[in-house]
C-alpha atoms as a PDB file:
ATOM      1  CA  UNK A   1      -8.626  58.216  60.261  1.00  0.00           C
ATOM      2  CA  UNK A   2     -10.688  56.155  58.034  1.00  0.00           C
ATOM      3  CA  UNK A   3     -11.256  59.138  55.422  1.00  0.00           C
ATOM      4  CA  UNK A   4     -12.112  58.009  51.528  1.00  0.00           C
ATOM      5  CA  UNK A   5     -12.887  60.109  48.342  1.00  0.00           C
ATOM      6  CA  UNK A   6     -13.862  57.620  45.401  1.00  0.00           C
ATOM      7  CA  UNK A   7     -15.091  58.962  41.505  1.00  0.00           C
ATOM      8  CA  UNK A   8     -15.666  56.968  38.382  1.00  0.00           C
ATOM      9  CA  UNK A   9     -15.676  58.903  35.186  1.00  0.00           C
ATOM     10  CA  UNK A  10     -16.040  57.727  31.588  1.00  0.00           C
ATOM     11  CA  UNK A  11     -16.290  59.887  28.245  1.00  0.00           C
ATOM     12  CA  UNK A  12     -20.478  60.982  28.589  1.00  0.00           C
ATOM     13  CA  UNK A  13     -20.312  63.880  26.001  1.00  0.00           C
ATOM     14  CA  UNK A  14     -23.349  63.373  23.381  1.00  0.00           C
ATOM     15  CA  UNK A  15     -21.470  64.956  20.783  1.00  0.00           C
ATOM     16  CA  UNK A  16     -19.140  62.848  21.459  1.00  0.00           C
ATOM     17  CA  UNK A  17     -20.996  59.582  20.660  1.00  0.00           C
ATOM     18  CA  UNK A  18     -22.564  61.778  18.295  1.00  0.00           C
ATOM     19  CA  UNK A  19     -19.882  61.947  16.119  1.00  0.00           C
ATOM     20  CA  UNK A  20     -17.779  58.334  17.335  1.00  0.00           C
ATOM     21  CA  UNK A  21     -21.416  56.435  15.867  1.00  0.00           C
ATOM     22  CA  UNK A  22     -21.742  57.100  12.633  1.00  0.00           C
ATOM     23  CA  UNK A  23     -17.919  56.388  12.248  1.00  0.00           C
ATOM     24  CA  UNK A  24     -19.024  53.323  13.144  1.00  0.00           C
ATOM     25  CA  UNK A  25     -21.686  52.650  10.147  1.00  0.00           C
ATOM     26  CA  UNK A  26     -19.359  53.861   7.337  1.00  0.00           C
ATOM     27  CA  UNK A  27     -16.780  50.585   7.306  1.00  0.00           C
ATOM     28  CA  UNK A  28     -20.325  48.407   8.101  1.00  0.00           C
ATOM     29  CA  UNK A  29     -22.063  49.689   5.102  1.00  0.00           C
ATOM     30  CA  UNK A  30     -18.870  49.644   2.925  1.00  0.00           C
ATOM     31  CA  UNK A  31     -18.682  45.506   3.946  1.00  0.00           C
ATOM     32  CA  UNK A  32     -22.540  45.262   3.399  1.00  0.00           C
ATOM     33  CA  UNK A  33     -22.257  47.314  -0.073  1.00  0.00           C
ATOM     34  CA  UNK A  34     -18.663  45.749  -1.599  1.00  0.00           C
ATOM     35  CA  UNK A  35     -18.616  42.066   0.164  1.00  0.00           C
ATOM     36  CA  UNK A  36     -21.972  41.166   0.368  1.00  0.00           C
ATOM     37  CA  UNK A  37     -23.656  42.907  -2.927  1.00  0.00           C
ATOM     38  CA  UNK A  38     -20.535  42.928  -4.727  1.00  0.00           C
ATOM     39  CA  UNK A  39     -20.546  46.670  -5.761  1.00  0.00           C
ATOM     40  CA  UNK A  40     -17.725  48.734  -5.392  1.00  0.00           C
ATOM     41  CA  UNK A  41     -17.544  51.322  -2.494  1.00  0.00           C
ATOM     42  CA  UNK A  42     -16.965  54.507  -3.743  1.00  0.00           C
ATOM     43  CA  UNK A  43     -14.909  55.703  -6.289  1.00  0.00           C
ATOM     44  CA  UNK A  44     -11.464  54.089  -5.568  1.00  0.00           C
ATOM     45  CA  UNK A  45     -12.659  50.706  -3.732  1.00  0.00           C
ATOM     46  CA  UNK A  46      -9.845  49.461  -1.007  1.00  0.00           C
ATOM     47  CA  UNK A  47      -9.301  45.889  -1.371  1.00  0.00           C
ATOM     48  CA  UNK A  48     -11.757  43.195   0.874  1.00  0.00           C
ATOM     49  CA  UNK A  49      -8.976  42.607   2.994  1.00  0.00           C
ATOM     50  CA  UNK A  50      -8.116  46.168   3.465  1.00  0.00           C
ATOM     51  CA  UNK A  51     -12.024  47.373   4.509  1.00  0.00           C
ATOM     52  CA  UNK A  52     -12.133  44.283   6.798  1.00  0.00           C
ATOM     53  CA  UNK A  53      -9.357  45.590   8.652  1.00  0.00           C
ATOM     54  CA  UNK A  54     -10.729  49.446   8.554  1.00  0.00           C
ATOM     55  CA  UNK A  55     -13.530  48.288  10.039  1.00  0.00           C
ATOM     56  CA  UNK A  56     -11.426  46.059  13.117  1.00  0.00           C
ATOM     57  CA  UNK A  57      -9.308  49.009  13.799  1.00  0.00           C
ATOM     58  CA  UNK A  58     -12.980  51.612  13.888  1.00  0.00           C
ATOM     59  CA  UNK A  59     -14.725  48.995  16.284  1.00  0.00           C
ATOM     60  CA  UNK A  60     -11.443  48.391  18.135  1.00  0.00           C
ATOM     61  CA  UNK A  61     -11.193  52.310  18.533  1.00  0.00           C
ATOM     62  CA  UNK A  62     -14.768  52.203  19.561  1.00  0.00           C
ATOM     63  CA  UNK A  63     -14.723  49.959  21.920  1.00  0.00           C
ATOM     64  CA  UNK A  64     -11.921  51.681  23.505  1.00  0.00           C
ATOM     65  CA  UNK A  65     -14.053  55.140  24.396  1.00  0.00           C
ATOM     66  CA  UNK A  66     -16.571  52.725  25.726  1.00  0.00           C
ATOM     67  CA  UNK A  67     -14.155  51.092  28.153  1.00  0.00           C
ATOM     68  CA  UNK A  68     -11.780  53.707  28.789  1.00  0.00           C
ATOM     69  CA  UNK A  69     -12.295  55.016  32.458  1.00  0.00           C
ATOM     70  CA  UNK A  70     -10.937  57.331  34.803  1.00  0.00           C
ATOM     71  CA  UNK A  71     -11.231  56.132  38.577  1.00  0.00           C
ATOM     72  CA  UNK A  72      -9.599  57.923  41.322  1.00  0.00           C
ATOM     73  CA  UNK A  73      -9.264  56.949  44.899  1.00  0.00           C
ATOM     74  CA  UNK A  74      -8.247  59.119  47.655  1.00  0.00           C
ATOM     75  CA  UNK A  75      -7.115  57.827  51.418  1.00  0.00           C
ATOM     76  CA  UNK A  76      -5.439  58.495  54.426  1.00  0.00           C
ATOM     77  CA  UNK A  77      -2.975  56.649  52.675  1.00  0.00           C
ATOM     78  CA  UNK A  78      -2.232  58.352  49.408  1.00  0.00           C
ATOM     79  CA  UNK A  79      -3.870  58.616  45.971  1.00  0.00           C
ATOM     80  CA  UNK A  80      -4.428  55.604  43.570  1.00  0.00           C
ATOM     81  CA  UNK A  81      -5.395  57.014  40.342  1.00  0.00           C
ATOM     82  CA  UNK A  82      -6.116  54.523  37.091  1.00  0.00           C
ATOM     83  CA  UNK A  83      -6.647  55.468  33.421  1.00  0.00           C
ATOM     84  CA  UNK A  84      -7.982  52.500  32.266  1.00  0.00           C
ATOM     85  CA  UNK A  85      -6.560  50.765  30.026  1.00  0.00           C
ATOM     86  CA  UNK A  86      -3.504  53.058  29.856  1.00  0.00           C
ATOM     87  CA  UNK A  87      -2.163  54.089  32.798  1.00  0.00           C
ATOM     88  CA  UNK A  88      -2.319  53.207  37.099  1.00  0.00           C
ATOM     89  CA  UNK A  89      -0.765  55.275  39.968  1.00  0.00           C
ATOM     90  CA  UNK A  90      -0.562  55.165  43.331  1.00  0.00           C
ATOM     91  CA  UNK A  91       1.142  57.832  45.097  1.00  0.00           C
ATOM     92  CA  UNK A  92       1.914  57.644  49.270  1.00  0.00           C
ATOM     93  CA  UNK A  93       1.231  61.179  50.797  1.00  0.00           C
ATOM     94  CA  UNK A  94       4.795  60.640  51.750  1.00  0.00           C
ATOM     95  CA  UNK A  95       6.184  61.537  48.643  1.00  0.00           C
ATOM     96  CA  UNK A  96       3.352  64.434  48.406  1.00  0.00           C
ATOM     97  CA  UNK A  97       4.769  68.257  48.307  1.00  0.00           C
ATOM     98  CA  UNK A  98       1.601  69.371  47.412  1.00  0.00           C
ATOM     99  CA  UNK A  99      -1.769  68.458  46.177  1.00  0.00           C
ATOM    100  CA  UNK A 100      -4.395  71.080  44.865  1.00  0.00           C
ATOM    101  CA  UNK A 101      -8.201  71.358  43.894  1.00  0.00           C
ATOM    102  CA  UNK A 102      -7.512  73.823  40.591  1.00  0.00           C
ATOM    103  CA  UNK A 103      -9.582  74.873  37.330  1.00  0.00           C
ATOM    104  CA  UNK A 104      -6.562  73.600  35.401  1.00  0.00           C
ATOM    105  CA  UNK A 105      -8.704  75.908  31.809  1.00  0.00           C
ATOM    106  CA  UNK A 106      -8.245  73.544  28.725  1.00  0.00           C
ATOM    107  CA  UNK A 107      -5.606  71.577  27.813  1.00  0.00           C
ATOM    108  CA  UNK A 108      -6.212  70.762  24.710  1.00  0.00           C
ATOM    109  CA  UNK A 109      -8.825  68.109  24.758  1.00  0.00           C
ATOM    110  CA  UNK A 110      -9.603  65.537  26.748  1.00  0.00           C
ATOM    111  CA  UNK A 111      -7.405  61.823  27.569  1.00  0.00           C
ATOM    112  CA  UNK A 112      -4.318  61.934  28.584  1.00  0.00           C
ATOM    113  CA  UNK A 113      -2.090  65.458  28.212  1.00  0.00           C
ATOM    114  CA  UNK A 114       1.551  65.614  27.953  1.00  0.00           C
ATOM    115  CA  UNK A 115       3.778  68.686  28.559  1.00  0.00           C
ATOM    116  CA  UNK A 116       1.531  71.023  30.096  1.00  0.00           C
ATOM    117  CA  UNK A 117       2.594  73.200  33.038  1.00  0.00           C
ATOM    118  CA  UNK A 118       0.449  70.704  35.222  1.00  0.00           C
ATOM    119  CA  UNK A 119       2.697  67.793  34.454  1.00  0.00           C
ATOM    120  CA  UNK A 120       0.666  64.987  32.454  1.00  0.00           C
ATOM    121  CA  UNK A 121      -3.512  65.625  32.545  1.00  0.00           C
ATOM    122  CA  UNK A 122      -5.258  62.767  33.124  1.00  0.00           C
ATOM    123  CA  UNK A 123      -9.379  63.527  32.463  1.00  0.00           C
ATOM    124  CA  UNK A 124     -12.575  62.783  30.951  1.00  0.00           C
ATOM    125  CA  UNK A 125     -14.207  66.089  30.856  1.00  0.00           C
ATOM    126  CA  UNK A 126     -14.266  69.664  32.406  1.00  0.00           C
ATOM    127  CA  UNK A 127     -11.890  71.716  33.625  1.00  0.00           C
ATOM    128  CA  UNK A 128     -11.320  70.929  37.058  1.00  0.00           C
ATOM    129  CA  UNK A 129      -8.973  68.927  38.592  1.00  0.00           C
ATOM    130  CA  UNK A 130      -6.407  67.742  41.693  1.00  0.00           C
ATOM    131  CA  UNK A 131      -2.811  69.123  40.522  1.00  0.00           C
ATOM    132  CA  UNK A 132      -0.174  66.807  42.557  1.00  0.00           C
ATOM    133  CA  UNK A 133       3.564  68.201  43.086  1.00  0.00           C
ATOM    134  CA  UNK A 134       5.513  65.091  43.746  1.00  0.00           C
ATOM    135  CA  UNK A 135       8.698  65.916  46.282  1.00  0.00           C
ATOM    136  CA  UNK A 136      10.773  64.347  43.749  1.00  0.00           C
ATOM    137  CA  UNK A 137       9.778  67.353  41.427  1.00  0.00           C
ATOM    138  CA  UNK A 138       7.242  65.219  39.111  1.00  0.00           C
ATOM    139  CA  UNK A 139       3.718  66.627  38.601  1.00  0.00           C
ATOM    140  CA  UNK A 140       0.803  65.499  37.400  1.00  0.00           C
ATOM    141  CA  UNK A 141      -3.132  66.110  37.388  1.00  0.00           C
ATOM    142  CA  UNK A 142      -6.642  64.597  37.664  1.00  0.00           C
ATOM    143  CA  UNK A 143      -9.475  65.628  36.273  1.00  0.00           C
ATOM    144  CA  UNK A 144     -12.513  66.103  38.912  1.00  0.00           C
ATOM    145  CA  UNK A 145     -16.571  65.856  38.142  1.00  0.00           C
ATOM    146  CA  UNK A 146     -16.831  66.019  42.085  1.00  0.00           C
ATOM    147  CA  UNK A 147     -14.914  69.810  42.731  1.00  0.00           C
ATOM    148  CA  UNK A 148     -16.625  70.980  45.867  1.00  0.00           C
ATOM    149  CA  UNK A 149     -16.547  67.303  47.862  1.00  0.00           C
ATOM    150  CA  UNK A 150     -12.891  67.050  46.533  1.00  0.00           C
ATOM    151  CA  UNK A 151     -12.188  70.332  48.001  1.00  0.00           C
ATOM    152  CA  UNK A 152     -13.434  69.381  51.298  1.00  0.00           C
ATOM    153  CA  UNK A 153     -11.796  66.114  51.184  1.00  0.00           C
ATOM    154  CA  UNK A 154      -8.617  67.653  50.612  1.00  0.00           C
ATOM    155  CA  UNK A 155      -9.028  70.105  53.558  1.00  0.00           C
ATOM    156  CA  UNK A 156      -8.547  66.504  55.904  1.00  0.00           C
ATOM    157  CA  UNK A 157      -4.980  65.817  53.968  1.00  0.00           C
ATOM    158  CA  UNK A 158      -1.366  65.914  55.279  1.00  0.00           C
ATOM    159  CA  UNK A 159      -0.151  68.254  52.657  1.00  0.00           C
ATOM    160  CA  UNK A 160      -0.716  71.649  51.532  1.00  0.00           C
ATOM    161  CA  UNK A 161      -3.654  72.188  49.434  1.00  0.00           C
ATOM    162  CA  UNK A 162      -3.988  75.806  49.268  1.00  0.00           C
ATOM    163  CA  UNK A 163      -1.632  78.699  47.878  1.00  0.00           C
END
């Protein structure tokens, strides 16, 4: 059985980027305004030092929502799942009780999701998702753009996917 379900996801929300952007112009127009025309920026200044660093850690957090990534691969051997940069799994169907195309509702945002009654929520966006019941009692779920060819991937699987 040479069977394969592949998706890619990465955060695409406008008002997302919407609101991450202009987070991004505040520490570069405090540098431009204090360090380079020597006024102070705003009413109680930070130090030179201390808006050079604000404005590492914004870009740093930046650049994180532009690399993060959520890439899930499904075979005849088992799920490999990676959260990039945070998190990989790969899971044999072996250890599979049961694996589940679900609309899992909102979790409370979007990332990575501890302590819900899916087991850690890995996603991107949306509401749907593959909810995975480890044999060893360990759940966990990923978050699906791709519900209906999931679905009928799933159908192919050595475990039970409906119920």
């Amino acid at each position: 059985m040479n069977l394969e379900f592949k998706e890619e996801q990465k955060f695409t929300q406008w008002w997302l980027w919407l609101l991450l952007i202009p987070i991004g112009f505040l520490p570069v127009f405090g540098i431009y305004k204090q360090l380079i025309r020597g006024e102070s920026f705003g009413d109680k200044p930070m130090s030179d030092a201390g808006l050079i660093f604000l404005a590492v850690f914004v870009f740093a957090l930046l650049g994180l929502f532009v690399l993060m990534k959520l890439k899930t691969s499904i075979t005849s051997k088992g799920i490999q799942m990676s959260f990039f940069p945070f998190v990989t799994k790969n899971v044999d169907w072996s250890e599979i009780q049961t694996a589940k195309v679900l609309n899992y509702g909102f979790v409370g945002g979007w990332g990575i999701r501890l302590g819900t009654k899916y087991g850690t929520v890995y996603n991107m966006k949306g509401n749907k998702g593959l909810a995975i019941q480890l044999k060893n009692g360990k759940r966990f779920l990923v978050g699906t753009q791709k519900e209906a060819d999931l679905k009928a991937f799933m159908a192919k699987m050595p475990v039970e996917t409906e119920g």
